[in-house]
N, C-alpha and C. Protein backbone atom coordinates (compact mmCIF):
# COMPACT_ATOMS: atom_id res chain seq x y z
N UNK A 1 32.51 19.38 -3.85
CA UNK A 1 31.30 18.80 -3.32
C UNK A 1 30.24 19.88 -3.21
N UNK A 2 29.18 19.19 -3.48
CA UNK A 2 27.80 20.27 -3.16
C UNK A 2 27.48 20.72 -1.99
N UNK A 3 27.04 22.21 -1.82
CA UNK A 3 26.70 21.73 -0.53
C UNK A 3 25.44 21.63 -0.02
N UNK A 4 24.20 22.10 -1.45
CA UNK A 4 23.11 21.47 -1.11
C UNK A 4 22.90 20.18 -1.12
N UNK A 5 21.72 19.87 -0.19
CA UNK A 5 22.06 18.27 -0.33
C UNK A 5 20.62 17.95 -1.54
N UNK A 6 20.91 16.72 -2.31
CA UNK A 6 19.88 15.95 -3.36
C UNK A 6 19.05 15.19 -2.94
N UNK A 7 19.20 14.80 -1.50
CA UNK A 7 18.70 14.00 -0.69
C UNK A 7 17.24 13.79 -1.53
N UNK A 8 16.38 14.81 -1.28
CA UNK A 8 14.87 14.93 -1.88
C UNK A 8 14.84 14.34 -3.28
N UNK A 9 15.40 13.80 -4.15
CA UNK A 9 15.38 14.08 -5.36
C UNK A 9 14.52 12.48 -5.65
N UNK A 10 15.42 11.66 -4.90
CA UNK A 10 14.38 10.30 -5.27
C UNK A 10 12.97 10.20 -5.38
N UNK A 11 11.95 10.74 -4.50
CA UNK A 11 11.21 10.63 -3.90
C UNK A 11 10.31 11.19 -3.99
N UNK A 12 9.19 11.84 -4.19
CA UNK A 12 7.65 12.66 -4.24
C UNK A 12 7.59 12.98 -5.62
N UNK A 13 6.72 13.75 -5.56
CA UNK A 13 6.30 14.21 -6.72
C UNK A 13 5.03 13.58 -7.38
N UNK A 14 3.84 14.12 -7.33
CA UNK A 14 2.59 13.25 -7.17
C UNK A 14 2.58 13.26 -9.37
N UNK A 15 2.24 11.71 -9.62
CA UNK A 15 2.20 11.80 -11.26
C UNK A 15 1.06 12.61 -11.60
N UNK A 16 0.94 13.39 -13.43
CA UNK A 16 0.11 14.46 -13.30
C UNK A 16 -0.94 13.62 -14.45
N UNK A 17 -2.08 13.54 -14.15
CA UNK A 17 -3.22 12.48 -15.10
C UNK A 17 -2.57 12.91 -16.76
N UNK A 18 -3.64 12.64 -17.41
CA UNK A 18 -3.42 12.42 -18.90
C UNK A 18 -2.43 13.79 -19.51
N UNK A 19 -2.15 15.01 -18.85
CA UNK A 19 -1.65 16.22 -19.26
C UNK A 19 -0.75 15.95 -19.86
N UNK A 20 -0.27 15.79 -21.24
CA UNK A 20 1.15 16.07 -22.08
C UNK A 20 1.58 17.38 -21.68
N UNK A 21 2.72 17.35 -21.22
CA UNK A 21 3.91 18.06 -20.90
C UNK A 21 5.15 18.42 -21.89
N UNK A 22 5.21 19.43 -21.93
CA UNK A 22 6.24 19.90 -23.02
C UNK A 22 7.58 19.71 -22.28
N UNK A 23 8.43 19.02 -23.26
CA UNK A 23 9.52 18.45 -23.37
C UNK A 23 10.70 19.20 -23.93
N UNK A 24 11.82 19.88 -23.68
CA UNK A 24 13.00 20.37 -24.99
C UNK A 24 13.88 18.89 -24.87
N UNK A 25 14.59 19.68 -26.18
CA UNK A 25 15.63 18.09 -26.40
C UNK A 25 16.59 17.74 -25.09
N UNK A 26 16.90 18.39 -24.31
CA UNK A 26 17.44 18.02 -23.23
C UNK A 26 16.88 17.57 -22.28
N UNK A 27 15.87 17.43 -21.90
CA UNK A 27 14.97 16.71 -20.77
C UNK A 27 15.26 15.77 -21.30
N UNK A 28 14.79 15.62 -22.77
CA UNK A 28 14.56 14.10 -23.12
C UNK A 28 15.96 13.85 -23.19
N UNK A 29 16.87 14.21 -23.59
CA UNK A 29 18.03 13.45 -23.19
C UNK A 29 18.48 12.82 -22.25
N UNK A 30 18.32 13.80 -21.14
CA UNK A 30 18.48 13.43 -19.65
C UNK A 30 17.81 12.36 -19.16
N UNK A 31 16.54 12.55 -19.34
CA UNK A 31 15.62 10.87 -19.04
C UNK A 31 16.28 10.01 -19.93
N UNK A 32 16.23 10.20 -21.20
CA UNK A 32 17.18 9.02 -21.56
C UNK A 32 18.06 8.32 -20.75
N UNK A 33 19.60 9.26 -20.76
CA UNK A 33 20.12 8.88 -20.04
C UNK A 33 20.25 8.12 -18.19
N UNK A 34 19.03 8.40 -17.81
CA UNK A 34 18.94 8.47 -16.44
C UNK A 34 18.68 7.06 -16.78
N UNK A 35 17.76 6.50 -17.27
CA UNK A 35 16.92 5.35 -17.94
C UNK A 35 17.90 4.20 -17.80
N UNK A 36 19.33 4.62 -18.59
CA UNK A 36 20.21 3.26 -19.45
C UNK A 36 21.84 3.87 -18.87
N UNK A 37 21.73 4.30 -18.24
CA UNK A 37 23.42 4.41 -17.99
C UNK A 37 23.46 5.87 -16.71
N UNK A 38 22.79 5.21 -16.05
CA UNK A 38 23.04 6.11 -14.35
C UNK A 38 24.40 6.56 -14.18
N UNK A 39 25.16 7.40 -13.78
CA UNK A 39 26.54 7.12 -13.08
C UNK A 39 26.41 7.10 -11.48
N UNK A 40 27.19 5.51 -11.35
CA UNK A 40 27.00 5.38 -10.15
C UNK A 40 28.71 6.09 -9.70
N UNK A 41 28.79 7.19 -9.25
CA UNK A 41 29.56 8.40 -8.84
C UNK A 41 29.11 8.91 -7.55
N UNK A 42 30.24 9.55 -7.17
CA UNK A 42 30.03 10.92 -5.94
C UNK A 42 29.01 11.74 -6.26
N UNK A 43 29.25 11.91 -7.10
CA UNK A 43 28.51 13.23 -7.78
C UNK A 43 27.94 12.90 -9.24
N UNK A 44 27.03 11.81 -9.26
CA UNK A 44 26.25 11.49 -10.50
C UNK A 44 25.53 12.91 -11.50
N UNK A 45 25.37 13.67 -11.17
CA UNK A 45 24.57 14.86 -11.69
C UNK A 45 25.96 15.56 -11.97
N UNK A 46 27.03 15.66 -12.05
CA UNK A 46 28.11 16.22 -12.30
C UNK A 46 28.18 15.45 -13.54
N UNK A 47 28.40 13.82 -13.68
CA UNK A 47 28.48 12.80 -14.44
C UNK A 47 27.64 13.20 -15.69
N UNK A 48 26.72 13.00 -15.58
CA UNK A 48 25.62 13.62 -16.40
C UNK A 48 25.19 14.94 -17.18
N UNK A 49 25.63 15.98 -15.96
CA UNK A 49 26.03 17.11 -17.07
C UNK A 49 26.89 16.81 -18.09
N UNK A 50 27.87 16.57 -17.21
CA UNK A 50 29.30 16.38 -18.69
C UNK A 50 28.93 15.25 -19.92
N UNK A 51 28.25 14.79 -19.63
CA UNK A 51 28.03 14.07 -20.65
C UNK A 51 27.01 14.64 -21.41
N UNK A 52 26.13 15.43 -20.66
CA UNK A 52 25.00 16.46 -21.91
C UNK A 52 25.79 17.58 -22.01
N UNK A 53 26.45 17.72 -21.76
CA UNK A 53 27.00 19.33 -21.85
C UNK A 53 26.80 20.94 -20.88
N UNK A 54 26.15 20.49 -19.88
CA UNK A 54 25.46 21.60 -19.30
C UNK A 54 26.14 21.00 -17.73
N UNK A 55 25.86 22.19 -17.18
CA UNK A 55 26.23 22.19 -15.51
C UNK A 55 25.31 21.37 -14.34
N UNK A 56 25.76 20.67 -13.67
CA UNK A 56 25.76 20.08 -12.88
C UNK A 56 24.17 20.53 -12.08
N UNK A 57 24.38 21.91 -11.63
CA UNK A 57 23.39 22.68 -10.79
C UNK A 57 22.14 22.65 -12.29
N UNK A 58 22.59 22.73 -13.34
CA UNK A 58 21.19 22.67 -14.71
C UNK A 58 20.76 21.40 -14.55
N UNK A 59 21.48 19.62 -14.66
CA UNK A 59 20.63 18.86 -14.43
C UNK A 59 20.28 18.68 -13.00
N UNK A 60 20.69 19.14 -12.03
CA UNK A 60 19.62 18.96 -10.67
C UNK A 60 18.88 19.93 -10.72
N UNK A 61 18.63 20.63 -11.35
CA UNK A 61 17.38 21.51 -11.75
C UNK A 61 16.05 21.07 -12.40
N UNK A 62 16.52 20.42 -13.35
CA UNK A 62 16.18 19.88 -14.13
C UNK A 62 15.16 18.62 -14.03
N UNK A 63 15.84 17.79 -13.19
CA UNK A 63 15.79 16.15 -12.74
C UNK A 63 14.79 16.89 -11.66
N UNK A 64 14.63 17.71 -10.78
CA UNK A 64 13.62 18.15 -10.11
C UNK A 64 12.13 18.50 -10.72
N UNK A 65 12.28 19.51 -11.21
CA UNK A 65 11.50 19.93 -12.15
C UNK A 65 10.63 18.51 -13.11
N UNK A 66 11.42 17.61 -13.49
CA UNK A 66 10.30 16.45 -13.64
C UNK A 66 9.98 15.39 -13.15
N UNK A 67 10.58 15.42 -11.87
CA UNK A 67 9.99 14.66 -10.71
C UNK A 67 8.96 15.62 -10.19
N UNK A 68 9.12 17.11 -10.05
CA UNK A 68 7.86 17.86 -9.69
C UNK A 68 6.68 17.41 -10.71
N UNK A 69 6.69 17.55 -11.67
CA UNK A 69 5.68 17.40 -12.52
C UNK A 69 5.42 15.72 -13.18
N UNK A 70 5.74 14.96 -11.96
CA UNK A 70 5.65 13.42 -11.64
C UNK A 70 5.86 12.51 -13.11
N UNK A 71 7.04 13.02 -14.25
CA UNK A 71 7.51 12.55 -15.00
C UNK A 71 8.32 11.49 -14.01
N UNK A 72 9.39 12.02 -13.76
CA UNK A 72 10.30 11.10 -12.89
C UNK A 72 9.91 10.93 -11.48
N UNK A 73 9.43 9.42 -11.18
CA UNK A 73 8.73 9.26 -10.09
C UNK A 73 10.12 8.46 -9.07
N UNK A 74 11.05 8.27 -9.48
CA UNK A 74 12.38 8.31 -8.37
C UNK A 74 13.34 7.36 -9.38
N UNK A 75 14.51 7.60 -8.98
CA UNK A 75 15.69 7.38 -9.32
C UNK A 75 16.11 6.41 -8.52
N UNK A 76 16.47 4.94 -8.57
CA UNK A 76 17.18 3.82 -7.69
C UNK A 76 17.23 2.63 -8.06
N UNK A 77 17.66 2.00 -7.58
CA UNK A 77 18.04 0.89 -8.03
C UNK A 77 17.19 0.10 -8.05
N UNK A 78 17.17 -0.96 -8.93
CA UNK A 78 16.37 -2.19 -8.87
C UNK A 78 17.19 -3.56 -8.29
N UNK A 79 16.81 -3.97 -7.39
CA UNK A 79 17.52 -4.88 -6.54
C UNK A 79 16.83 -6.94 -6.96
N UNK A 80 17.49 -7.35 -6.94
CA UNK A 80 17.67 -8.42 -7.55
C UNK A 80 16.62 -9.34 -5.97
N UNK A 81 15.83 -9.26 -5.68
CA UNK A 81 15.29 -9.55 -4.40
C UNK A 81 14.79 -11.05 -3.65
N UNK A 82 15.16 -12.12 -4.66
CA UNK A 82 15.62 -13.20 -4.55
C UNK A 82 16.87 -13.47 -3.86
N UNK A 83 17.95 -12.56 -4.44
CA UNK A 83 19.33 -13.08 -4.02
C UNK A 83 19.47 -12.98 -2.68
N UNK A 84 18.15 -11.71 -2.31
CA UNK A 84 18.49 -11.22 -0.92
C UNK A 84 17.26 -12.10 0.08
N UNK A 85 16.87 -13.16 -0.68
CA UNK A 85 16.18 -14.24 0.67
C UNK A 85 14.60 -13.72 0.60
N UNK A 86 14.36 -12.66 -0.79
CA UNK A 86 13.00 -12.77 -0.24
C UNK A 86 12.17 -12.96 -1.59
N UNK A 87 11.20 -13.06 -1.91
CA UNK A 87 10.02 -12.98 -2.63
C UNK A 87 8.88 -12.19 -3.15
N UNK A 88 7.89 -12.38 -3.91
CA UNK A 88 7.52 -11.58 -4.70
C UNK A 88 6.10 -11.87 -5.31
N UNK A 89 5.25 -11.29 -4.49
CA UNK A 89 3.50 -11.11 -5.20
C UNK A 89 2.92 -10.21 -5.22
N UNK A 90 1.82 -10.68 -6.46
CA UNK A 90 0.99 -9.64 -7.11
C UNK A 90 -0.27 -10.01 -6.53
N UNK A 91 -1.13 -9.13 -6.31
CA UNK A 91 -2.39 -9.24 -4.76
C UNK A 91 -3.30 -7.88 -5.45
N UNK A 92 -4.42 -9.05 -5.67
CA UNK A 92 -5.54 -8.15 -6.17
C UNK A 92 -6.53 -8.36 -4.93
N UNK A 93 -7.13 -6.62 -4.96
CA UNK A 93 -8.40 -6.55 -3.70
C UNK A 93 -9.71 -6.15 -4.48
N UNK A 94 -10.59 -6.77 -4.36
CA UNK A 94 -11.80 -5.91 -4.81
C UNK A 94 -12.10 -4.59 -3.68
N UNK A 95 -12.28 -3.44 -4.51
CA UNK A 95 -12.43 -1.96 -3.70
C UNK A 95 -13.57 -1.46 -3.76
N UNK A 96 -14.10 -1.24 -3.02
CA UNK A 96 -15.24 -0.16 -3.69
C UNK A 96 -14.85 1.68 -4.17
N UNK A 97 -15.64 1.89 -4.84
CA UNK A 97 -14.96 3.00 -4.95
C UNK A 97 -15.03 4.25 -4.08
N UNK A 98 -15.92 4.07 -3.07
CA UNK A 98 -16.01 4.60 -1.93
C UNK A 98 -14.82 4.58 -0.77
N UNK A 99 -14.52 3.73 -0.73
CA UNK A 99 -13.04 2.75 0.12
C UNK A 99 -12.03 3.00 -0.93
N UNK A 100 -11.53 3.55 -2.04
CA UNK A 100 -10.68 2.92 -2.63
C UNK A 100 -9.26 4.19 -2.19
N UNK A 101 -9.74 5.35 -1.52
CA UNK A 101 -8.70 6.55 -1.07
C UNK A 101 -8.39 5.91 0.38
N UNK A 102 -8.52 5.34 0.77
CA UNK A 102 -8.32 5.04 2.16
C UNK A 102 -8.07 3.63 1.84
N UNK A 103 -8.27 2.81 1.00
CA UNK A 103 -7.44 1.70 1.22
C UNK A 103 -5.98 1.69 0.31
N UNK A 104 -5.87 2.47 -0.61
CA UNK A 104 -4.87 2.73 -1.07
C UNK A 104 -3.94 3.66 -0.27
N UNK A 105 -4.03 4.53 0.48
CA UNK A 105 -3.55 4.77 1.78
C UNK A 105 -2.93 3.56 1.99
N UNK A 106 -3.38 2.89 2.87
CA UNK A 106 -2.99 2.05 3.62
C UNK A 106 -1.67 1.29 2.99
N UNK A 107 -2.58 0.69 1.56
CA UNK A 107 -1.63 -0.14 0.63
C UNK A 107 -0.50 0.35 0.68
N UNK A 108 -0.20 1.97 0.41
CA UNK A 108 1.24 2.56 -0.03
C UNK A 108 1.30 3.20 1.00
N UNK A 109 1.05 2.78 2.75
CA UNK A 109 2.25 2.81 3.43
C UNK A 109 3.21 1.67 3.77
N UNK A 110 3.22 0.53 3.03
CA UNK A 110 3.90 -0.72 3.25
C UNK A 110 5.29 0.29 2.19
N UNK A 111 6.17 -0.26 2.61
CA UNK A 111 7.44 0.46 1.97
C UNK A 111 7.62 -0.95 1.32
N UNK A 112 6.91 -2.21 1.41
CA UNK A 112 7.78 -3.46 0.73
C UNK A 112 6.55 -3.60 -0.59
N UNK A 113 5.91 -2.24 -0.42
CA UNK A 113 4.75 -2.32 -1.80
C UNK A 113 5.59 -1.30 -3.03
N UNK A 114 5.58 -2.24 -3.92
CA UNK A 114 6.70 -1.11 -5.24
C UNK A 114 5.67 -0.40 -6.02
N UNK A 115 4.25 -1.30 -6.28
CA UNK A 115 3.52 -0.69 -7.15
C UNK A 115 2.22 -1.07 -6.55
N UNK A 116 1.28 0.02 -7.30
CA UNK A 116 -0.30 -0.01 -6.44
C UNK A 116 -1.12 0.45 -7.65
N UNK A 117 -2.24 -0.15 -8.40
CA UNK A 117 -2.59 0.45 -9.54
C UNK A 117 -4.02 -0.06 -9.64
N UNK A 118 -4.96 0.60 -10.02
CA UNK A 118 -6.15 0.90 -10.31
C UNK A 118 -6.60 0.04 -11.29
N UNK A 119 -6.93 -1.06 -11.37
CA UNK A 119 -6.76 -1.94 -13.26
C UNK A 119 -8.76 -2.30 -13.06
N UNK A 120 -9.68 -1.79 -13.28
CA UNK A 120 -10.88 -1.84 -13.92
C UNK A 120 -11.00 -3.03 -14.57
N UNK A 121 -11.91 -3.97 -14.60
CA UNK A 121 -11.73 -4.96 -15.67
C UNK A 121 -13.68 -5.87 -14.77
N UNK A 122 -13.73 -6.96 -15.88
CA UNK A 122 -14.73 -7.72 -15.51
C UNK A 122 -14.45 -8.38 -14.30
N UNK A 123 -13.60 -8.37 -13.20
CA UNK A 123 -13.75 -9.03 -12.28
C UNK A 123 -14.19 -7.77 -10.94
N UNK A 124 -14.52 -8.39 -9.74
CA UNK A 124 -15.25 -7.17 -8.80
C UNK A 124 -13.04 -6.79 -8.56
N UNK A 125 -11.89 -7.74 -8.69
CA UNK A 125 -10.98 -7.17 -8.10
C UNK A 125 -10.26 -6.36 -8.77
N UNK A 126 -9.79 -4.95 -8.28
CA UNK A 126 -9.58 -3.95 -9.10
C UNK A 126 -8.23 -3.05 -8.58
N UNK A 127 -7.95 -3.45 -7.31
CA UNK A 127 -6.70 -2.66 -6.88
C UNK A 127 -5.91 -4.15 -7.02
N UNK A 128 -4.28 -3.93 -7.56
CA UNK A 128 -3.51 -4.81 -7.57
C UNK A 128 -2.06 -4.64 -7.23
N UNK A 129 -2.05 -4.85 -6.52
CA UNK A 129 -0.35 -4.23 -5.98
C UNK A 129 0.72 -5.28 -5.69
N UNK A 130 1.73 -5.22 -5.77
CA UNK A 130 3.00 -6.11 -5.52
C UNK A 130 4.05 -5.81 -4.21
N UNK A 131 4.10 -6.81 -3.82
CA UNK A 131 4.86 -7.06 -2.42
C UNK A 131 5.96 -7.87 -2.40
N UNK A 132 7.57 -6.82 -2.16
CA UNK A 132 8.75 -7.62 -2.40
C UNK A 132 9.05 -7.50 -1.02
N UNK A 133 9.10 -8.97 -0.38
CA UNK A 133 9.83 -8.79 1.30
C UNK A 133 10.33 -10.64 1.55
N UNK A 134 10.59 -10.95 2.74
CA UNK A 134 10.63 -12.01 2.89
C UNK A 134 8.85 -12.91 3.26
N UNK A 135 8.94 -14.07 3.37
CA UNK A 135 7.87 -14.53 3.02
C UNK A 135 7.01 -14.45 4.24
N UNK A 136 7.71 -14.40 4.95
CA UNK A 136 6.87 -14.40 6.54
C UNK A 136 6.37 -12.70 6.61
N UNK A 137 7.32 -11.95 6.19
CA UNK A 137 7.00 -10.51 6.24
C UNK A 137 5.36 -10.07 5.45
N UNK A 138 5.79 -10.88 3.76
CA UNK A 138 4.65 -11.12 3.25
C UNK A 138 3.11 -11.39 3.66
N UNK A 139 3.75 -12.43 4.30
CA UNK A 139 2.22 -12.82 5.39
C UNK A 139 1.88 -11.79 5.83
N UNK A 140 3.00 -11.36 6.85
CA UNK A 140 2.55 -10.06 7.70
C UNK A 140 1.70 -9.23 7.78
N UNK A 141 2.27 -8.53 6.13
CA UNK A 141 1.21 -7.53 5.37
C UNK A 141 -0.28 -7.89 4.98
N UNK A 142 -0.02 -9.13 4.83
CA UNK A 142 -1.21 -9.46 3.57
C UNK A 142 -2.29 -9.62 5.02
N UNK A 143 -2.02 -10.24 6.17
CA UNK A 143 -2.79 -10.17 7.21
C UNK A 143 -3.24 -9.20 7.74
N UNK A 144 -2.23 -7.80 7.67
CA UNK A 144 -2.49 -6.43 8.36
C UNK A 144 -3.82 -6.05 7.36
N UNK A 145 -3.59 -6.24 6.02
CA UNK A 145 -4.31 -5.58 5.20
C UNK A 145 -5.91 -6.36 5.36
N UNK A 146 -5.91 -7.42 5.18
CA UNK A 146 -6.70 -7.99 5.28
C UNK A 146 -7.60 -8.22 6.60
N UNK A 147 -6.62 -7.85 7.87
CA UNK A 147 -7.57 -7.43 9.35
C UNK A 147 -8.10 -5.70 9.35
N UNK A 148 -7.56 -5.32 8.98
CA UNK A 148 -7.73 -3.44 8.55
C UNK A 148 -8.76 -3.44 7.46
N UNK A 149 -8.94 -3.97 6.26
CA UNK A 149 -10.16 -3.62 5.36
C UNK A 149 -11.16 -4.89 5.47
N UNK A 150 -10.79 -5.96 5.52
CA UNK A 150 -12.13 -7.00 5.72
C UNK A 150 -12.32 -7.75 4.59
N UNK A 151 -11.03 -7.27 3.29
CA UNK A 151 -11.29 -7.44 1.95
C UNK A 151 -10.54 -9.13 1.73
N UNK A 152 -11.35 -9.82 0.65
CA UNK A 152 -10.65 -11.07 -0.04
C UNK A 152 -9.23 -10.89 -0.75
N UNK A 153 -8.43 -11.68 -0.73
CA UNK A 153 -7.19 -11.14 -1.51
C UNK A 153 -6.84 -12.47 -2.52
N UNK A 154 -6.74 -11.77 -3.51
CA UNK A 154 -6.35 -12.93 -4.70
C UNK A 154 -4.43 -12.75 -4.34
N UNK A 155 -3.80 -13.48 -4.19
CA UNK A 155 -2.72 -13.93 -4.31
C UNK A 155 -1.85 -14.66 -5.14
N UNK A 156 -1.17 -13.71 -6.02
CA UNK A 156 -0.26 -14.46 -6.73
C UNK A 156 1.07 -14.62 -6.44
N UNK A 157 1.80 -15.63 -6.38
CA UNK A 157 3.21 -15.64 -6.01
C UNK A 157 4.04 -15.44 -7.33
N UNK A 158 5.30 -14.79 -7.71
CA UNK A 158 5.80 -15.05 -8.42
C UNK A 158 6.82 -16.52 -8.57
N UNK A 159 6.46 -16.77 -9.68
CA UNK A 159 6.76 -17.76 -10.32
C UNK A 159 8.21 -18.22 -10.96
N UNK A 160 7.77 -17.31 -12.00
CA UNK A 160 9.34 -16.64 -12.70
C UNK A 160 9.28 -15.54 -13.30
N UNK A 161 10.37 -14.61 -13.28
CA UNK A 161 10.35 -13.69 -13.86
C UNK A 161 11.24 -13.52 -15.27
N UNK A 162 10.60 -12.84 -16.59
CA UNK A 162 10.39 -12.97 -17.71
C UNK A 162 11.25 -11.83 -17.96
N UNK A 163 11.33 -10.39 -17.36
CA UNK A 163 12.11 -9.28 -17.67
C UNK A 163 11.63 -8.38 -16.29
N UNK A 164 13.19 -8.10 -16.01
CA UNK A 164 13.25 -7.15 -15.47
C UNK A 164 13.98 -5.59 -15.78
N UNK A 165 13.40 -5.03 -15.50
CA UNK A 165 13.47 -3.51 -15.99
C UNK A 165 12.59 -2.86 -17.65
N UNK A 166 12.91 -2.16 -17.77
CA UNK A 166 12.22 -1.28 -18.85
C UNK A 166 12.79 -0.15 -19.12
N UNK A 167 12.61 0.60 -19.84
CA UNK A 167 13.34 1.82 -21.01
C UNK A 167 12.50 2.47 -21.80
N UNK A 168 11.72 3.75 -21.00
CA UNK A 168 10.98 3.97 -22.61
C UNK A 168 11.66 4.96 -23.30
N UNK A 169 10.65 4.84 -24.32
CA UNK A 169 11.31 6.15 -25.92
C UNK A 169 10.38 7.13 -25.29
N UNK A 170 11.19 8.70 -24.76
CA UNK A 170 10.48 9.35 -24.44
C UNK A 170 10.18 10.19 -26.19
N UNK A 171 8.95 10.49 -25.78
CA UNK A 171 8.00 10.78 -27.43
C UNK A 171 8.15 12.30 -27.52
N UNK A 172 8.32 12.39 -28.43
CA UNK A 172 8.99 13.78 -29.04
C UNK A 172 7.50 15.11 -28.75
């Protein structure tokens, strides 16, 4: 057993704007792998070396190193969030861009917010974020947010979902 702990590893790492980042063939392996076949183990990063060939302490080195440089923005599971009694919307705010650091604040301290994204387009609404909780919880938020900024909220409920998860080809 390790006796540092990985604890940190899910978690931070601010993404880095348009900068291409140099890659060797083993990063990209490793994201590969992290991508399509996790080991769910004691010691997953043990798992994973052995399967690239390198030591344990090289991919938690590693797996840091591009979560530092906000390649890998966390490692976990995707949870099936229906089964577990709750629900699922996508909630656009019109921002100004004056307001838009402080209401995105706000947005991503809800822990039941997975994603928060900037989408520009012909309508005034431009921040759009998604909220997985139960439905009353839902409310909750959408009220906090909406007594805290003053803003209209387009509300979409999910409907059905078409695919879950994703895999990319990391690019050479």
């Amino acid at each position: 057993m390790r006796d540092e702990p990985i604890d940190d590893l899910p978690i931070g790492g601010e993404p880095i704007g348009g900068e291409r980042l140099d890659l060797d063939g083993l990063d990209r392996r490793l994201l590969d792998l992290v991508q399509k076949e996790f080991p769910l183990t004691e010691r997953p990063f043990l798992a994973l070396g052995e399967t690239l060939g390198v030591g344990e302490d090289e991919v938690i080195r590693r797996a840091r190193r591009l979560r530092d440089q906000g390649i890998i923005r966390r490692i976990g599971p995707i949870l099936d969030m229906r089964r577990l009694g709750c629900s699922g919307v996508l909630v656009a705010l019109p921002v100004s861009a004056e307001r838009m650091e402080v209401v995105a604040d706000l947005v991503n301290g809800y822990q039941e917010i997975s994603h928060n994204y900037l989408r520009p387009n012909d309508t005034e609404f431009n921040m759009w974020f998604t909220i997985s909780a139960s439905e009353k919880r839902i409310e909750e938020i959408l009220s906090e947010i909406r007594e805290k900024t003053g803003l209209e909220q387009l509300v979409l409920p999910t409907k059905r979902i078409f695919k879950i998860g994703v895999r990319f080809e990391i690019p050479k």
